[in-house]
Protein backbone atom coordinates (compact mmCIF):
# COMPACT_ATOMS: atom_id res chain seq x y z
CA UNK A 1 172.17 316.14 256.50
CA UNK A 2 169.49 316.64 259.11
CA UNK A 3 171.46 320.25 259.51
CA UNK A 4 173.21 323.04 257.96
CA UNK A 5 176.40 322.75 257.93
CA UNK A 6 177.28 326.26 256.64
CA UNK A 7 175.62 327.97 259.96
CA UNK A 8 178.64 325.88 261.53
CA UNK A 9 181.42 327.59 259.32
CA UNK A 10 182.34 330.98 260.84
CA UNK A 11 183.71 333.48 258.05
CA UNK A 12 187.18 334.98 259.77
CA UNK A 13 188.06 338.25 257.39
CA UNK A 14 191.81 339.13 256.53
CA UNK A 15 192.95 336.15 258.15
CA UNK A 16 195.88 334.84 257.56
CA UNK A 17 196.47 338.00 255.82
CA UNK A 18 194.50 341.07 254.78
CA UNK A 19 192.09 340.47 251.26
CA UNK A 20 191.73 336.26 252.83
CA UNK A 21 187.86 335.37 253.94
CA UNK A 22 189.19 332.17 255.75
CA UNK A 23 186.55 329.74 256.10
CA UNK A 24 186.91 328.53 260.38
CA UNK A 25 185.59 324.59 260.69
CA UNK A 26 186.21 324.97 264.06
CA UNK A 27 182.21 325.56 265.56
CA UNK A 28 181.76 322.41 263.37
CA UNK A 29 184.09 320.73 265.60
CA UNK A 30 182.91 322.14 269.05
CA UNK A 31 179.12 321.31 268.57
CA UNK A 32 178.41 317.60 269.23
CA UNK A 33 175.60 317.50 266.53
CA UNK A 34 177.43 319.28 263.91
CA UNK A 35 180.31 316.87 264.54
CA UNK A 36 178.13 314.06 264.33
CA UNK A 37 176.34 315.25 261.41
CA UNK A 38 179.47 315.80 259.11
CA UNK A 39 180.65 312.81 259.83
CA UNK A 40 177.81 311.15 258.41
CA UNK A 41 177.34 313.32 255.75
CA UNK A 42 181.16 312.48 255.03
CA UNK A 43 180.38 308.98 255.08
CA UNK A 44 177.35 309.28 252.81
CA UNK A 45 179.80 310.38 250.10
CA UNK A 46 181.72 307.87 250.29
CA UNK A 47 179.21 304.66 250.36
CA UNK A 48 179.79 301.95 248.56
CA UNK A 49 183.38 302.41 247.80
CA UNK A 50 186.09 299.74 248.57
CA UNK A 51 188.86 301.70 251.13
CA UNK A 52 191.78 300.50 252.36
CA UNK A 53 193.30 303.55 253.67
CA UNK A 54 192.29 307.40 253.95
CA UNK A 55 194.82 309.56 253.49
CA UNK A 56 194.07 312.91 254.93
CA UNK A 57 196.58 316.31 254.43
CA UNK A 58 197.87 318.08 257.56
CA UNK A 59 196.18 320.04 259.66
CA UNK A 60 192.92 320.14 259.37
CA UNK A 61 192.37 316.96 257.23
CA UNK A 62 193.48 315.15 260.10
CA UNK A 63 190.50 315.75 261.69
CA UNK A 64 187.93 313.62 259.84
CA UNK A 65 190.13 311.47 258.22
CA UNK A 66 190.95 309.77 261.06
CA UNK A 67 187.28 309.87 261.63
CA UNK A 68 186.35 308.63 258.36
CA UNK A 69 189.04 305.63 258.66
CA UNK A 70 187.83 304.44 261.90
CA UNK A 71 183.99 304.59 260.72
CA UNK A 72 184.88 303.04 257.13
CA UNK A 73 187.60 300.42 258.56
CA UNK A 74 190.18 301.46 257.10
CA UNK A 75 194.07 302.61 258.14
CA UNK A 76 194.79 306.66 258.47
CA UNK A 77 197.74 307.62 256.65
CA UNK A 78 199.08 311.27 257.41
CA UNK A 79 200.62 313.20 254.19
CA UNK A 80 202.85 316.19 256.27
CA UNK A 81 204.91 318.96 254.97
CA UNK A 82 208.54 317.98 255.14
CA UNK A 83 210.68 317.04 258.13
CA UNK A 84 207.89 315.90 259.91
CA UNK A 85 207.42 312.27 259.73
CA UNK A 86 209.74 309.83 261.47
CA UNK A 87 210.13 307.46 258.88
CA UNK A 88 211.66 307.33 255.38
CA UNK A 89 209.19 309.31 252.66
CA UNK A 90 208.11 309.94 249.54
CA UNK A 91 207.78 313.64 248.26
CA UNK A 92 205.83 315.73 246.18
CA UNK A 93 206.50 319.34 245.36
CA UNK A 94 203.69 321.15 244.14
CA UNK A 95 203.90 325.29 242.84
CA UNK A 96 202.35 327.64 244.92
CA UNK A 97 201.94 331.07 243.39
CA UNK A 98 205.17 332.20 244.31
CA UNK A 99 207.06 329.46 244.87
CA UNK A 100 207.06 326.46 245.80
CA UNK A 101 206.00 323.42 248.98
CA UNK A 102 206.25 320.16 249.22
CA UNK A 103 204.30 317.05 251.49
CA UNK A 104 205.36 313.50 252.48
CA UNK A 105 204.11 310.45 253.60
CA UNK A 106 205.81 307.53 254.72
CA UNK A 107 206.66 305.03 252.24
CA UNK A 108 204.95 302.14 253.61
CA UNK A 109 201.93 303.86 253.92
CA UNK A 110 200.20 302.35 250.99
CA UNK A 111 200.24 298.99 249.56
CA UNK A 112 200.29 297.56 246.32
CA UNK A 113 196.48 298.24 244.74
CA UNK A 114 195.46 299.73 248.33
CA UNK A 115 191.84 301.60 247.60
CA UNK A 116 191.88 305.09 248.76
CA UNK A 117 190.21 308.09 249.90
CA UNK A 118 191.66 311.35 249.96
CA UNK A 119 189.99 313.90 252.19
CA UNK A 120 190.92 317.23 253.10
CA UNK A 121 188.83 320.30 254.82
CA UNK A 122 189.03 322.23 251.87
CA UNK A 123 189.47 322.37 247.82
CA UNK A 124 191.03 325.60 246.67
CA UNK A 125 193.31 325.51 244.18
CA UNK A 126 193.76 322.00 244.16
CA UNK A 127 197.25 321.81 244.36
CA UNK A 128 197.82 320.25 247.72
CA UNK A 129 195.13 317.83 246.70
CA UNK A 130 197.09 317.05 243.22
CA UNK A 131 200.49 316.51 244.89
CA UNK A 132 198.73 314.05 247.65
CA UNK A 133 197.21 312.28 244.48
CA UNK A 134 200.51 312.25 243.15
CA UNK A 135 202.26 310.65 246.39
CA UNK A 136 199.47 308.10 246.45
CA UNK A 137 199.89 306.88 243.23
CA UNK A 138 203.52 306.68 243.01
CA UNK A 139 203.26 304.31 246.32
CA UNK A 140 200.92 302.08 244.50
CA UNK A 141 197.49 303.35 245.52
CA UNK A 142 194.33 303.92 243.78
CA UNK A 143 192.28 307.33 244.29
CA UNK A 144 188.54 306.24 245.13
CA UNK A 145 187.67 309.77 245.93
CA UNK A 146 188.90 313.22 246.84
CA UNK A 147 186.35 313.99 249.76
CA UNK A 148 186.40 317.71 250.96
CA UNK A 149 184.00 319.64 253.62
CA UNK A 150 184.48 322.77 251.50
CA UNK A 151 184.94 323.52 248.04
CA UNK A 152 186.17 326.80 247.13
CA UNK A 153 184.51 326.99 242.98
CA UNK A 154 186.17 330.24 242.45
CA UNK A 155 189.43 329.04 242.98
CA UNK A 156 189.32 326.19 239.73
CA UNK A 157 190.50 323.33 242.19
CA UNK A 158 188.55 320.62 240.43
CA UNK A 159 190.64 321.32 237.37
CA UNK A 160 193.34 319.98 238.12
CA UNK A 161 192.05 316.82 239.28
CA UNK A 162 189.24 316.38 236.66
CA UNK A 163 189.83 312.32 236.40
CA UNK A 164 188.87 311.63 240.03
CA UNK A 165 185.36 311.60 241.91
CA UNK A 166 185.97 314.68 243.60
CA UNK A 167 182.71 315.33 246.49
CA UNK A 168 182.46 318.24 248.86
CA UNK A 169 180.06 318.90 251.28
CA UNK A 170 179.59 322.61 250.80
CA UNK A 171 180.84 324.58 247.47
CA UNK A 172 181.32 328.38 247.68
C-alpha cells in the first residue's frame, strides 16, 4: 500500500459498551485515497485466485465486498442475520459467549463448485466468519479465502478456521 492504513482506523473507547476499543473503518471510507488504496490492497490479496462470487457478512462487509466483486468480476452475495432476506435461506447458528445468533443467505446464492471469497471488516473471534464458511459450503461453494481489513490476534479468530487462507490487511 502506498499508505497507512491504520492512520485511517479511528480507535472509539467503550463503544458499544464500556471495556470495547471498537476499531471505526469509517475515515477509511470518507477519504478518497484511503478508499482507493484498500481496495487495492484488498485486491492484492486476493490475486490469482479463481472467484465466482464474494460473499461478504452484514454490515460492514458489505462495503468492500461489493467492491471486491465488481473489481474481481464476480457476483456479491449478502450473508444477513435472520429475517432479512426476501428469499428462501439457508442458516447457520453460531455460539456467541452467551448465547447464541444466527446468519442467512439465500439459497441460490452459490452454485455447484462456485469459487469463493469471504471477506469481512474484521476477524475477532472467528465465529461469524466460521458460520459464513459453514453456509457456503453446505450450498456447494468452495472457500478461496477469508479476506479481512482487520484482524483482531488477541481474540484466536484464525483458530477456528485454520484450513482456509485466511489474509488481513492490518492484525492487532
Amino acid at each position: 500500500m502506498s499508505f497507512d492504513i491504520t492512520s485511517y482506523i479511528r480507535d472509539i473507547h467503550d463503544f458499544p459498551k464500556d471495556g470495547i476499543l471498537f476499531k471505526d473503518i469509517t475515515p477509511v471510507l470518507s477519504n478518497p485515497k484511503a478508499l482507493t488504496g484498500t481496495v487495492e490492497a484488498l485486491l492484492k490479496m486476493a490475486e490469482g485466485l479463481k472467484v465466482d462470487k464474494v460473499v461478504a457478512m452484514e454490515s460492514r462487509g458489505f462495503m468492500f465486498g461489493t467492491l471486491l466483486a465488481a473489481r474481481l468480476g464476480a457476483g456479491f452475495v449478502p450473508v444477513r442475520k435472520p429475517g432479512k432476506l426476501p428469499f428462501s435461506t439457508l442458516k447457520e447458528e453460531y455460539a456467541l459467549e452467551y448465547g447464541t445468533d444466527a446468519l442467512e443467505m439465500h439459497t441460490d446464492a452459490i452454485q455447484e463448485g462456485d469459487h469463493v471469497l469471504i471477506h469481512d471488516d474484521v476477524l475477532a473471534t472467528g465465529g461469524t466468519a466460521e458460520a459464513t464458511v459453514k453456509l457456503v459450503e453446505r450450498a456447494g461453494g468452495k472457500v478461496v479465502q477469508l479476506s479481512f481489513l482487520m484482524d483482531l490476534l488477541f481474540l484466536n479468530g484464525r483458530d477456528r478456521l485454520q484450513e482456509y487462507e485466511v489474509k488481513s490487511l492490518v492484525s492487532y
